[in-house]
C-alpha atoms as a PDB file:
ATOM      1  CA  UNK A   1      -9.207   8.305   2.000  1.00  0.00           C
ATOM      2  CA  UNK A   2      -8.142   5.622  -0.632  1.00  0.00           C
ATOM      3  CA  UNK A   3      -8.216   2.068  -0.986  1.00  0.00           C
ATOM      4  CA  UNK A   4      -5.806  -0.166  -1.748  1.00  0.00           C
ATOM      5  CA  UNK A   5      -5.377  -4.268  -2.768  1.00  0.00           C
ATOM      6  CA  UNK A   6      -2.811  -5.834  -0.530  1.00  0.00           C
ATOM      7  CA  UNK A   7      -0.920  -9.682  -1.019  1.00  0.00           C
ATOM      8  CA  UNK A   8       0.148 -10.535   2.191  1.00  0.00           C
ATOM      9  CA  UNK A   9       3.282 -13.251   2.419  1.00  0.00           C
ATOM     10  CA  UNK A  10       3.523 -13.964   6.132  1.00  0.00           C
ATOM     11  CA  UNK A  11       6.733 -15.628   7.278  1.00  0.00           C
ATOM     12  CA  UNK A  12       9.113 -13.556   4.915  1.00  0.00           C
ATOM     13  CA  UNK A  13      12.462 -13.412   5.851  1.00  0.00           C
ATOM     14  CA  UNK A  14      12.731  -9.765   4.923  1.00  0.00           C
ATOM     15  CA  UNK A  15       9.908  -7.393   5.457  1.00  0.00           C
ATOM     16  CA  UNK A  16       8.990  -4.925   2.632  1.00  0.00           C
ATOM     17  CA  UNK A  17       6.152  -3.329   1.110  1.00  0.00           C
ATOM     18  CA  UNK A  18       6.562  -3.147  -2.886  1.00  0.00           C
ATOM     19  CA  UNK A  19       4.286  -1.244  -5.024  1.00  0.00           C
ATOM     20  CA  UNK A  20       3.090  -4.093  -7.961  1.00  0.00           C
ATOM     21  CA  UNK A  21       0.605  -1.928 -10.252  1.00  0.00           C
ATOM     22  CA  UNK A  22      -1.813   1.344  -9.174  1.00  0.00           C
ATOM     23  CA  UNK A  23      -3.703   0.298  -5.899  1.00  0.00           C
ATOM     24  CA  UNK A  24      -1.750  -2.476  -5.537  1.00  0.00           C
ATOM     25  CA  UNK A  25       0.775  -3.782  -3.469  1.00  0.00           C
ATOM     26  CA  UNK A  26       2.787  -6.690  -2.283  1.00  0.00           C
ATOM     27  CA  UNK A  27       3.434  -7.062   1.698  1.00  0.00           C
ATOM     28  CA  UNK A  28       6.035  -9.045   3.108  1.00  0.00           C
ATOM     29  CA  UNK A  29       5.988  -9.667   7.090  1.00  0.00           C
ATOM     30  CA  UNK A  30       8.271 -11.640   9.461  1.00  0.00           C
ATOM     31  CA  UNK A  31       4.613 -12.907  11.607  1.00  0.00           C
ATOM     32  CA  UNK A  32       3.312 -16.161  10.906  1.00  0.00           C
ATOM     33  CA  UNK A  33      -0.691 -16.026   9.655  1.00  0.00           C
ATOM     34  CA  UNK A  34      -2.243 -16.805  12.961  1.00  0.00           C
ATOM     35  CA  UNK A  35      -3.752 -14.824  15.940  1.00  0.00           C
ATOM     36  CA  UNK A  36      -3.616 -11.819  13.447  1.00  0.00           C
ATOM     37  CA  UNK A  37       0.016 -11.568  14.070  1.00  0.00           C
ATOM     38  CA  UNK A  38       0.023 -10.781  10.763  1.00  0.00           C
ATOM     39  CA  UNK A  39      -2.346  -8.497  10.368  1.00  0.00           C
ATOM     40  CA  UNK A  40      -1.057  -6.221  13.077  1.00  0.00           C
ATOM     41  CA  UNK A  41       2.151  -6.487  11.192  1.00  0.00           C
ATOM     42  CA  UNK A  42       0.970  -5.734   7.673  1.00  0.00           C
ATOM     43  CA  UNK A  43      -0.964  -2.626   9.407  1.00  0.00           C
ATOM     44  CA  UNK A  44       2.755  -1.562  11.077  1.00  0.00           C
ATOM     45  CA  UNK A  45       4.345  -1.366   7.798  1.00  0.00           C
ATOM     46  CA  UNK A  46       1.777   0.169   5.811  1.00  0.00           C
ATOM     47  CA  UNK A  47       1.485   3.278   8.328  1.00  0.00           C
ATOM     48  CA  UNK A  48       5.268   3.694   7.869  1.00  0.00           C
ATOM     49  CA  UNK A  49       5.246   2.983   4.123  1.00  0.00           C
ATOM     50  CA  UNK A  50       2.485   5.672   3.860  1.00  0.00           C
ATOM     51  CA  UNK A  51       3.724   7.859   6.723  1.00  0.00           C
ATOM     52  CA  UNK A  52       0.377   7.628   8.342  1.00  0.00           C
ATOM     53  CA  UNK A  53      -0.733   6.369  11.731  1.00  0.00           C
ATOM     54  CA  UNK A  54      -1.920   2.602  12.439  1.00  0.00           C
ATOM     55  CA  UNK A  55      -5.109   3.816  13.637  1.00  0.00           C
ATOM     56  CA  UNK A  56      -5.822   5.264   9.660  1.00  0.00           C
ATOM     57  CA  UNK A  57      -5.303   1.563   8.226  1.00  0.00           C
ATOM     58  CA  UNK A  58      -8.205   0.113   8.273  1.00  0.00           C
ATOM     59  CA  UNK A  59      -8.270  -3.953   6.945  1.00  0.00           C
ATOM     60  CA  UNK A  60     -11.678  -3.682   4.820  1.00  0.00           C
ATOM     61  CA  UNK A  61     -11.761  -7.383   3.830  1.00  0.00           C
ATOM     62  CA  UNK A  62      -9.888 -10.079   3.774  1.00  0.00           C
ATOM     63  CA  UNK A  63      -9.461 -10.347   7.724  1.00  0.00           C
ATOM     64  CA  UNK A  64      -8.508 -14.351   7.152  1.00  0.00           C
ATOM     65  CA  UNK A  65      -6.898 -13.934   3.448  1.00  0.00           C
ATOM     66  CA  UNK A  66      -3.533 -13.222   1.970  1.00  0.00           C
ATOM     67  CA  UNK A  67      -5.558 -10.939  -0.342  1.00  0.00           C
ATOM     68  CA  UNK A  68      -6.916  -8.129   1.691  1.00  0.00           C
ATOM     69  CA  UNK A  69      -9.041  -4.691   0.608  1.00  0.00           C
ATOM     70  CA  UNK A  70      -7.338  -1.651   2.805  1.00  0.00           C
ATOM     71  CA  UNK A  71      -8.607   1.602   3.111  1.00  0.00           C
ATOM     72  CA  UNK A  72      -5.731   4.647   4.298  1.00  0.00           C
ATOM     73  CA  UNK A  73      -7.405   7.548   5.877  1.00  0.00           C
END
């Protein structure tokens, strides 16, 4: 497994993941930030970005951030 920094911009009009340096990315979601809509979300793209399941996404911290530590198992 690895981990990964994620910035998080809920309420994007397009969604994309974009790779910004080594371990670190830049997540765009359609969800607003609340009821960890976009959470769910961020974990959605990831999987497919990274052609893994959801359940191997795992949001390490940063539950209530835009900057969150994710490990991909």
């Amino acid at each position: 497994s690895y981990k990964i920094w994620v910035s998080v911009k809920p309420q994007a009009k397009r969604e994309s993941v974009t790779k910004v340096a080594d371990g670190d990315y830049r997540v765009a979601v359609h969800r607003p930030a609340q009821d960890n809509q976009a959470n769910q979300a961020v974990v959605k793209l990831l999987a497919e970005h990274f052609s893994v399941s959801k359940s191997a996404i795992t949001i390490l911290r940063g539950q209530r951030s835009r900057k969150k530590l994710i490990e991909i198992s």
